[in-house]
C-alpha atoms as a PDB file:
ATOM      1  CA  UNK A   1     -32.010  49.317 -89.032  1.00  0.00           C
ATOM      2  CA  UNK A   2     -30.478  47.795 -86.047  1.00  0.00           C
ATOM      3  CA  UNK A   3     -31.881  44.831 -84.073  1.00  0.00           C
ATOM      4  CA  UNK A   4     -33.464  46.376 -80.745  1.00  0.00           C
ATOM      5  CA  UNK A   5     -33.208  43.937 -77.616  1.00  0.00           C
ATOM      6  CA  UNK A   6     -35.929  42.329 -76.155  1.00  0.00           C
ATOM      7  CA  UNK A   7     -34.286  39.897 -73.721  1.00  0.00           C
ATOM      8  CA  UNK A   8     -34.623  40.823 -69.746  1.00  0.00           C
ATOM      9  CA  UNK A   9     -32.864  39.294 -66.483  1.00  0.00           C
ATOM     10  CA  UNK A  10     -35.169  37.835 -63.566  1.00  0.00           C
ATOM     11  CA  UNK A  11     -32.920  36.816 -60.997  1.00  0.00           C
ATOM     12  CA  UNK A  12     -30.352  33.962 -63.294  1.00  0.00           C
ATOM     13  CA  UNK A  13     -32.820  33.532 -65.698  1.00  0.00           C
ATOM     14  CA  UNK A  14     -32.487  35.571 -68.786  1.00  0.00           C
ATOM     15  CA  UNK A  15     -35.701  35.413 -70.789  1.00  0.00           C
ATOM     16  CA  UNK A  16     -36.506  36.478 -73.788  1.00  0.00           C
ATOM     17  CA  UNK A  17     -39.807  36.420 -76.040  1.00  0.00           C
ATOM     18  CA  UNK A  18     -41.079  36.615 -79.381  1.00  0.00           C
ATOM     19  CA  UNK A  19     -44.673  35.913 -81.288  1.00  0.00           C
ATOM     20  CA  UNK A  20     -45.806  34.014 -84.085  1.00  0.00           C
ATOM     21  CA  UNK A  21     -49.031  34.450 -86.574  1.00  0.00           C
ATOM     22  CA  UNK A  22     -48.871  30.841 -86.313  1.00  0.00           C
ATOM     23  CA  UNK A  23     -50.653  27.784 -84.800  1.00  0.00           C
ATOM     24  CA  UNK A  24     -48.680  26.141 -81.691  1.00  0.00           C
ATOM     25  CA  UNK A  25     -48.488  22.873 -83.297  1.00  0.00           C
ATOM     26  CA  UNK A  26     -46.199  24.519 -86.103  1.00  0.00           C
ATOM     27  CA  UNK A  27     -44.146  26.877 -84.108  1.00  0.00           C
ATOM     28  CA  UNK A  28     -43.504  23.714 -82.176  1.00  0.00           C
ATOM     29  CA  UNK A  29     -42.576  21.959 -84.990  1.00  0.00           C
ATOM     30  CA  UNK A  30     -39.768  25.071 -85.550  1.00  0.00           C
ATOM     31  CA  UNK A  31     -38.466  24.019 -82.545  1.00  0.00           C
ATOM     32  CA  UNK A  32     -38.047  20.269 -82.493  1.00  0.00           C
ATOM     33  CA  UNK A  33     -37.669  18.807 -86.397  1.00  0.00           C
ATOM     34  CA  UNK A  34     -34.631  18.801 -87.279  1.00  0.00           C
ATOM     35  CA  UNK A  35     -35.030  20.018 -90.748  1.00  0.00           C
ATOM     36  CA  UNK A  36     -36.883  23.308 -89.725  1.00  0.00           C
ATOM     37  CA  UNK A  37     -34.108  23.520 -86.787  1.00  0.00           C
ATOM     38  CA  UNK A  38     -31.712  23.796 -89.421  1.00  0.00           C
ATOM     39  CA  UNK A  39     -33.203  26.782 -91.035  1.00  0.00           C
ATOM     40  CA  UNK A  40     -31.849  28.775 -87.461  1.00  0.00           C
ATOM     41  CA  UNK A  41     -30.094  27.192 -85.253  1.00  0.00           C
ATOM     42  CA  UNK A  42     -28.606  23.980 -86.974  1.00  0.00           C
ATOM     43  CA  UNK A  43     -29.303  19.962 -87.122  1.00  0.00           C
ATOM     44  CA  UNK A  44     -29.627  18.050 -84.651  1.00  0.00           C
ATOM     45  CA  UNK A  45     -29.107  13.829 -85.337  1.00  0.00           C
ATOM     46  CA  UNK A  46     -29.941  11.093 -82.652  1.00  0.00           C
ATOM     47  CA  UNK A  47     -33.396   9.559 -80.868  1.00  0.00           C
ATOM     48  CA  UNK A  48     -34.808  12.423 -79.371  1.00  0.00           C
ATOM     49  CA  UNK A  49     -36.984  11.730 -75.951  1.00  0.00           C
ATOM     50  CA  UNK A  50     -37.216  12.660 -72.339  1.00  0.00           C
ATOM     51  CA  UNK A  51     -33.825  11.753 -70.820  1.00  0.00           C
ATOM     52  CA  UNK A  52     -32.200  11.136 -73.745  1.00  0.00           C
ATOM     53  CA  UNK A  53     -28.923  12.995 -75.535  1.00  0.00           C
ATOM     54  CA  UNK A  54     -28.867  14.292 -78.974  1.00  0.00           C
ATOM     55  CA  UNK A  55     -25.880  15.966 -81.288  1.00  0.00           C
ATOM     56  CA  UNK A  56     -26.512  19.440 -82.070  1.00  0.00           C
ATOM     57  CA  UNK A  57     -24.922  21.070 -85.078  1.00  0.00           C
ATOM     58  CA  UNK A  58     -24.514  24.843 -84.485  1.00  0.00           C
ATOM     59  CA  UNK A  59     -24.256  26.246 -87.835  1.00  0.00           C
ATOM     60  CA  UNK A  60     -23.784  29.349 -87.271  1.00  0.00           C
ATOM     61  CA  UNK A  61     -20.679  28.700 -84.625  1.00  0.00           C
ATOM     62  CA  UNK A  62     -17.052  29.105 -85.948  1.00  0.00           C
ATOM     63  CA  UNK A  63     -16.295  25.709 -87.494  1.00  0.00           C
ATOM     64  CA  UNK A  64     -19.902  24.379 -86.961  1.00  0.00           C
ATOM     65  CA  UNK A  65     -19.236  21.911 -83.759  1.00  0.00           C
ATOM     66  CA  UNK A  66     -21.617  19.271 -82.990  1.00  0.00           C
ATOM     67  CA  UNK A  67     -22.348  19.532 -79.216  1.00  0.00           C
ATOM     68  CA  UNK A  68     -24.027  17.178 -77.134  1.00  0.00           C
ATOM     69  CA  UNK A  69     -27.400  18.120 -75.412  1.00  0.00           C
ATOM     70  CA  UNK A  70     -29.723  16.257 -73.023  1.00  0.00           C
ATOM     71  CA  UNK A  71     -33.415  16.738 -73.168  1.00  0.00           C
ATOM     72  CA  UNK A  72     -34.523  17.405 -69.741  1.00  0.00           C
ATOM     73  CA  UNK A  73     -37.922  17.312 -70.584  1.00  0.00           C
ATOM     74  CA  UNK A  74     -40.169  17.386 -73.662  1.00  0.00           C
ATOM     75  CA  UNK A  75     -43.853  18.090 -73.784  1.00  0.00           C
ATOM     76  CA  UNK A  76     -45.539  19.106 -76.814  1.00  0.00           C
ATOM     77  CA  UNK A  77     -46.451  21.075 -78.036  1.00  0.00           C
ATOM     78  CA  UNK A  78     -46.041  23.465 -74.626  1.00  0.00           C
ATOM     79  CA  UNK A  79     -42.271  22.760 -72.989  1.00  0.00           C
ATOM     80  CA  UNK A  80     -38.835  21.713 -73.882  1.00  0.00           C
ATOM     81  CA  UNK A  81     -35.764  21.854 -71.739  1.00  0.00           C
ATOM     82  CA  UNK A  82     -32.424  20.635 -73.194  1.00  0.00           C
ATOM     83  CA  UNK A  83     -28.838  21.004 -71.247  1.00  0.00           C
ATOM     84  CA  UNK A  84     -25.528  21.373 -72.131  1.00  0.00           C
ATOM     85  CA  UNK A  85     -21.875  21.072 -70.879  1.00  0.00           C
ATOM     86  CA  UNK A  86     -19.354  22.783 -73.161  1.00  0.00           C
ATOM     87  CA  UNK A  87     -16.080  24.347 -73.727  1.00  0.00           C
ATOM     88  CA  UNK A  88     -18.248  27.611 -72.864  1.00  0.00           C
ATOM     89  CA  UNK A  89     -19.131  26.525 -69.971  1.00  0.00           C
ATOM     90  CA  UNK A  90     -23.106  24.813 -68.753  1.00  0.00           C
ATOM     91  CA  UNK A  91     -26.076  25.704 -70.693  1.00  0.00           C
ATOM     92  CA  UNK A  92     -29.597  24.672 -69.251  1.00  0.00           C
ATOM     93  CA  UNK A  93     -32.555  26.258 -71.941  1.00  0.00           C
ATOM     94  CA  UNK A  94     -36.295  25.665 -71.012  1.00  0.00           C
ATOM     95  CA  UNK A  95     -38.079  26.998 -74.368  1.00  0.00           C
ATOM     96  CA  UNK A  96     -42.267  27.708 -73.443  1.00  0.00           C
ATOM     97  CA  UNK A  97     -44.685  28.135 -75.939  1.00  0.00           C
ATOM     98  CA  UNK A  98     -48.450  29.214 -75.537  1.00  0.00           C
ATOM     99  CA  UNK A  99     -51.138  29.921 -77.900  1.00  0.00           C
ATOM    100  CA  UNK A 100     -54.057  32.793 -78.363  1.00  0.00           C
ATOM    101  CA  UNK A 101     -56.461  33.531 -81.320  1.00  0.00           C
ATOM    102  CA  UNK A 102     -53.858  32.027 -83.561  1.00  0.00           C
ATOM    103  CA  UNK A 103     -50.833  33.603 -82.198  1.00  0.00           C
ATOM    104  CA  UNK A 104     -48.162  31.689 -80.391  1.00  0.00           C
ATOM    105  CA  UNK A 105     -45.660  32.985 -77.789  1.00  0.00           C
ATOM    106  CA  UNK A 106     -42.338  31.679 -77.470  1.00  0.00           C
ATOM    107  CA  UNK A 107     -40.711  32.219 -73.895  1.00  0.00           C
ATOM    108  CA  UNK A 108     -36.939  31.316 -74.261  1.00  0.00           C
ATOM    109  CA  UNK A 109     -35.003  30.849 -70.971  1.00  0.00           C
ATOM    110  CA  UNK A 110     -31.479  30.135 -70.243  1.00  0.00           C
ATOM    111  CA  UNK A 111     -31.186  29.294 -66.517  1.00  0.00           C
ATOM    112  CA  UNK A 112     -27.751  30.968 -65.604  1.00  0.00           C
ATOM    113  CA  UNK A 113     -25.618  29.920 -62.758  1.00  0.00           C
ATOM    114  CA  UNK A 114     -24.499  33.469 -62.546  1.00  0.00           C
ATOM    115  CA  UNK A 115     -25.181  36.382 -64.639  1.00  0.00           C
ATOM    116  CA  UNK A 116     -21.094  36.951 -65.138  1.00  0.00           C
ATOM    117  CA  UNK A 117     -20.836  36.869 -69.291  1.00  0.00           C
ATOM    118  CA  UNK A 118     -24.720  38.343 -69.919  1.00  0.00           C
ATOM    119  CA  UNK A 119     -23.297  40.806 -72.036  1.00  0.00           C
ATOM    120  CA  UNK A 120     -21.855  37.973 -74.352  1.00  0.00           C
ATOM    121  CA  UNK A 121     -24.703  35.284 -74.348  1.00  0.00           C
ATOM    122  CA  UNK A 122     -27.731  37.897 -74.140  1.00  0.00           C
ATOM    123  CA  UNK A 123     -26.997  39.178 -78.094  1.00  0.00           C
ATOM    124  CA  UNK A 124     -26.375  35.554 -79.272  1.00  0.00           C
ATOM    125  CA  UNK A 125     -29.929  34.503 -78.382  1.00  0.00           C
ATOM    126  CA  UNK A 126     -31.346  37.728 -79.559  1.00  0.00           C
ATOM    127  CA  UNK A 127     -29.401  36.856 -82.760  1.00  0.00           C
ATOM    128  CA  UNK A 128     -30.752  33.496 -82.971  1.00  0.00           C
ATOM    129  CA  UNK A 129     -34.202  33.949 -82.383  1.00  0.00           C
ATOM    130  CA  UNK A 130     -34.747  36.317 -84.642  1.00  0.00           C
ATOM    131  CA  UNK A 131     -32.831  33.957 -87.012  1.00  0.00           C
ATOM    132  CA  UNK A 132     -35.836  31.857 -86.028  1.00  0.00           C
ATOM    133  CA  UNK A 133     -38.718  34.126 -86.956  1.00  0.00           C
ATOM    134  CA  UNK A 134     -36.449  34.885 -90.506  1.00  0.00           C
ATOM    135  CA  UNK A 135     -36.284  31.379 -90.982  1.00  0.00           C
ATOM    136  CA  UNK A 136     -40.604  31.161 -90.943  1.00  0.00           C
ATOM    137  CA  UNK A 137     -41.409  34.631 -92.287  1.00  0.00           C
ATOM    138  CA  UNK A 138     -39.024  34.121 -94.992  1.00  0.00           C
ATOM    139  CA  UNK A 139     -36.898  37.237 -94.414  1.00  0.00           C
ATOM    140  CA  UNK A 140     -33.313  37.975 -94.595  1.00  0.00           C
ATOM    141  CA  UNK A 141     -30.791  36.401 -92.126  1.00  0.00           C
ATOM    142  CA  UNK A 142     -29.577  38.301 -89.515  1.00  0.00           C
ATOM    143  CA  UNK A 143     -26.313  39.099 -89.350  1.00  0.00           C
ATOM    144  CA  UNK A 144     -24.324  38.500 -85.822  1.00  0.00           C
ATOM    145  CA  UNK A 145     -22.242  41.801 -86.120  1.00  0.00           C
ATOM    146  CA  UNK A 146     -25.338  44.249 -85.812  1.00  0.00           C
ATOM    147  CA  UNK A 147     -26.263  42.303 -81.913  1.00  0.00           C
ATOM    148  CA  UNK A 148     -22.663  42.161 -80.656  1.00  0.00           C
ATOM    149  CA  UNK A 149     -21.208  44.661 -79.457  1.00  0.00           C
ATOM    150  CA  UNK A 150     -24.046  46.839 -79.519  1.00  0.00           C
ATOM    151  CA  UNK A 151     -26.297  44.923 -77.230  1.00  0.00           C
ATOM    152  CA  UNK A 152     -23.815  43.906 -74.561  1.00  0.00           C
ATOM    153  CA  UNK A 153     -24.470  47.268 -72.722  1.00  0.00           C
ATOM    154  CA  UNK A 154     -27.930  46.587 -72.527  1.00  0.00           C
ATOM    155  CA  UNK A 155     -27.605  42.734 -71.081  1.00  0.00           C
ATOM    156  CA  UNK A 156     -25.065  44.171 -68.599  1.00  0.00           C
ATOM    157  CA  UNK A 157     -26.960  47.100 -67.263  1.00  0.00           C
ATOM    158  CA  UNK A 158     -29.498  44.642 -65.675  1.00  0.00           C
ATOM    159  CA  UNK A 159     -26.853  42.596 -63.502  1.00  0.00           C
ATOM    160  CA  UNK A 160     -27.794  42.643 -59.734  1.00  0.00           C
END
């Protein structure tokens, strides 16, 4: 069965959300610990704080750089924004969480400069976040080739 997209434009932010049967403390910790970042998205090495630049280690990247990211601003267990300067151009990611009756909601947002390459960067974090929820429910790893191509069209359809 093929991934279906979830992730929506508003304006330059492109924002996509998924739920957890889990406390907010321990989606949180998902998020930030490097260990349980590993499990998705890759290590990350350095002191972490407000302000403060750590390496990144995206695993699932041809070659598996290290890129450098600054934490804009961390609040837990509720808000983390990290930024990014790269090869690929500037990435600026504000990642929300909230919590009801057990469940937690993650909000991912990439603030975009322009919507220009939506089509390209829309699957990825489709692909990763459900990488994410694999990585706590214990399921099998996604697999990059069933988001891109076929979600581009979807990503692109809501430029302005």
């Amino acid at each position: 069965m093929s991934p279906t997209p979830t992730g929506r434009l508003f304006g330059n932010d492109l924002v996509l959300t998924r739920t957890f049967r889990a406390c907010i403390d321990d989606v949180w910790a998902s998020l930030t610990e490097s260990d349980r970042t590993a499990r998705w998205f890759g290590p990350w090495r350095g002191e972490a704080g407000p302000g403060r630049r750590i390496e990144v280690r995206m695993v699932q990247e041809e070659g598996g750089p290290w890129t450098t990211m600054t934490i804009e601003a961390c609040e837990p267990p509720a808000r983390l924004a990290v930024s990014s300067v790269d090869d690929s151009g500037s990435w600026h990611l504000e990642l929300l969480l909230s919590e009801r009756d057990g469940v937690t909601e993650l909000r991912f947002v990439q603030h975009l400069t322009g919507t220009e390459g939506v089509g390209e960067v829309g699957p990825g974090w489709e692909f990763y976040l459900d990488a994410l929820v694999a990585s706590r429910d214990g399921g099998p790893a996604p697999v990059f080739d069933d988001y891109y191509p076929s979600m581009k069209e979807h990503f692109e359809s809501q430029r302005s």
